[in-house]
C-alpha atoms as a PDB file:
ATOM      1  CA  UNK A   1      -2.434   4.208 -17.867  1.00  0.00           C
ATOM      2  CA  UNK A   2      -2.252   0.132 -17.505  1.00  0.00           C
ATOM      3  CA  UNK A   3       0.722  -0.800 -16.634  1.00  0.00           C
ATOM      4  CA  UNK A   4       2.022  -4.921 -17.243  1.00  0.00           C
ATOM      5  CA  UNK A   5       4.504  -5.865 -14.305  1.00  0.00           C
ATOM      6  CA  UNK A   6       6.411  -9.532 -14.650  1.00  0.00           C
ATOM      7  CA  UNK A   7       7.571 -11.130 -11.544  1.00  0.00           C
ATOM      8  CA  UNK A   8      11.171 -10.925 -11.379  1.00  0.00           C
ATOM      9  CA  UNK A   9      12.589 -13.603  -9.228  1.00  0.00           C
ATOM     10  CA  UNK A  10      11.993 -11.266  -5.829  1.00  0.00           C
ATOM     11  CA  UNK A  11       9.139  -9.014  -6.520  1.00  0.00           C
ATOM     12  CA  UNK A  12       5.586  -9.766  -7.909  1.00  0.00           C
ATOM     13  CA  UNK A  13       6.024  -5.998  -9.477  1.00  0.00           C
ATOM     14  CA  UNK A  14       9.365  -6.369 -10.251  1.00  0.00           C
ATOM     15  CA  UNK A  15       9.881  -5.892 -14.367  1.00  0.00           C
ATOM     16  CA  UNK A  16       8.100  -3.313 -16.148  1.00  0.00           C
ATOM     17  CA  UNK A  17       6.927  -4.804 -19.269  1.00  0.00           C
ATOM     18  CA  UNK A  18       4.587  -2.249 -21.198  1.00  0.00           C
ATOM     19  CA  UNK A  19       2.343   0.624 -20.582  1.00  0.00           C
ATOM     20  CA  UNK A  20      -1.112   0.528 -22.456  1.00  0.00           C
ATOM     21  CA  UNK A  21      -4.374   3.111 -22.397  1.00  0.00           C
ATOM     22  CA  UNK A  22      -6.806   0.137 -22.414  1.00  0.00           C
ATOM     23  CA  UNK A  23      -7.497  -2.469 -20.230  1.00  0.00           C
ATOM     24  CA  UNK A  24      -7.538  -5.082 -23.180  1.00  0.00           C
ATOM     25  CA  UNK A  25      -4.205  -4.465 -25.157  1.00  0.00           C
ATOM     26  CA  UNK A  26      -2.686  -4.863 -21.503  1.00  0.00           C
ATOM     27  CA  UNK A  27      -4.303  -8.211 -20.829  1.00  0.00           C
ATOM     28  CA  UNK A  28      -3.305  -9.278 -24.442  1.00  0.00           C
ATOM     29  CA  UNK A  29       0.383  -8.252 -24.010  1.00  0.00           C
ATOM     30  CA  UNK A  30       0.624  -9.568 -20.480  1.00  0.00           C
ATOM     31  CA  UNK A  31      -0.827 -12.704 -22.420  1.00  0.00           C
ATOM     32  CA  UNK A  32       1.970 -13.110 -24.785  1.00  0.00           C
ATOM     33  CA  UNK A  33       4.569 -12.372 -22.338  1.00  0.00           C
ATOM     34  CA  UNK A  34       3.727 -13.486 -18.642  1.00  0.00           C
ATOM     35  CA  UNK A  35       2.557 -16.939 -19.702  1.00  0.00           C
ATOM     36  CA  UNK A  36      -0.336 -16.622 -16.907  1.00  0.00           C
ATOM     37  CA  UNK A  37      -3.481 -19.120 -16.567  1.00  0.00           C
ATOM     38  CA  UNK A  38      -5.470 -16.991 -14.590  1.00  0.00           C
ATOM     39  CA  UNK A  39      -6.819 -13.561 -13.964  1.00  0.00           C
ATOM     40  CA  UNK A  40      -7.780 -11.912 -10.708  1.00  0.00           C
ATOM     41  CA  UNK A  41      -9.578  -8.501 -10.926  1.00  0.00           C
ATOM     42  CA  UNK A  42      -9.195  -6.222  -7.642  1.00  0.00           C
ATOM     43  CA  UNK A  43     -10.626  -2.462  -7.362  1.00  0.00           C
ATOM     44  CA  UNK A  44      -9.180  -0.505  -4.805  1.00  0.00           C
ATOM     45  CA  UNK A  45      -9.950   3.217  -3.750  1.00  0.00           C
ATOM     46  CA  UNK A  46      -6.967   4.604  -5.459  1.00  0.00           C
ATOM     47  CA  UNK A  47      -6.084   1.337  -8.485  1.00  0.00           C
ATOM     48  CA  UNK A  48      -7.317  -1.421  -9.933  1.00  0.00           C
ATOM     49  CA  UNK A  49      -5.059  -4.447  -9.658  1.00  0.00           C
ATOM     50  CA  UNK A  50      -5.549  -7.747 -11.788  1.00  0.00           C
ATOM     51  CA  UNK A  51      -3.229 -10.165 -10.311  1.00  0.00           C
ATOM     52  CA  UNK A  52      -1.818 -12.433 -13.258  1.00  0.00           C
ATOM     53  CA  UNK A  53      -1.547 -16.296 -11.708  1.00  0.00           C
ATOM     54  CA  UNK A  54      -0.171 -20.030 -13.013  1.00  0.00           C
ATOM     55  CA  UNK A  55      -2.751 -22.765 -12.770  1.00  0.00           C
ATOM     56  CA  UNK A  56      -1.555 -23.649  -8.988  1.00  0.00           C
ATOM     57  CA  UNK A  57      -2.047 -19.998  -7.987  1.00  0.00           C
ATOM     58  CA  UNK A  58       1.853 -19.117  -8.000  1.00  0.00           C
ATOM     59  CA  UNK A  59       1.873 -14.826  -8.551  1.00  0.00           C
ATOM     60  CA  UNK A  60       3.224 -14.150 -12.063  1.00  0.00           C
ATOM     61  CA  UNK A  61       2.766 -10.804 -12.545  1.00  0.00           C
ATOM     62  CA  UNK A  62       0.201  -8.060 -12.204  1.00  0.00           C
ATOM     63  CA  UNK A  63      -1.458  -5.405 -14.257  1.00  0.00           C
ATOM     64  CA  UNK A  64      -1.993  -1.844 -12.239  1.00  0.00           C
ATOM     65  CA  UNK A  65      -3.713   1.203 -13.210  1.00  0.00           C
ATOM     66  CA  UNK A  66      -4.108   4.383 -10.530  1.00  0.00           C
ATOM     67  CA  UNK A  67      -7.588   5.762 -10.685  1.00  0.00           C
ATOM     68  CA  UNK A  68      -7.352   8.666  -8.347  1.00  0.00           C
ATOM     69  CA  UNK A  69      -4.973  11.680  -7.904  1.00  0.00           C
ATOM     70  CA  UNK A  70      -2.900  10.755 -10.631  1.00  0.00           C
ATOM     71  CA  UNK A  71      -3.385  13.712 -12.819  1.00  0.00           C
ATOM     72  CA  UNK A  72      -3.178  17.341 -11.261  1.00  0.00           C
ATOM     73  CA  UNK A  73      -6.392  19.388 -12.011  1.00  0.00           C
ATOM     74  CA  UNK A  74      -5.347  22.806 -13.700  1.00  0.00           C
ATOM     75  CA  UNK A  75      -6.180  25.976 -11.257  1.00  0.00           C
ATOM     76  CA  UNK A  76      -6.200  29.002 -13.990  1.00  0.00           C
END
């Protein structure tokens, strides 16, 4: 699950925007409401992170999805 965070005057992860299952209609949304110039792409062990920046660099927002242990695997 992508999730599209908006900075919120204190926190770079601060307002939840919207939750998307692809990669693209997150971009697109964060698009429309973050205002962003530039995209930063980050994998991680556990999430991927793109980091949503103005022209100068200045932290917007973020888009986050976990890619490990997020989903319990079913025993029986």
């Amino acid at each position: 699950m992508w999730k599209v965070w908006k900075w919120n005057g204190r926190f770079i992860q601060g307002d939840l925007i919207s939750k998307h299952s692809s990669e693209t209609a997150a971009i697109k949304k964060a698009t429309k409401e973050v205002g962003h110039k530039r995209t930063t792409k980050e994998k991680k062990k556990n999430e991927i992170v793109i980091w949503l920046d103005d022209e100068d660099g200045t932290p917007m927002g973020v888009i986050t999805k976990q890619t490990k242990g997020t989903k319990k695997d079913s025993t029986g």
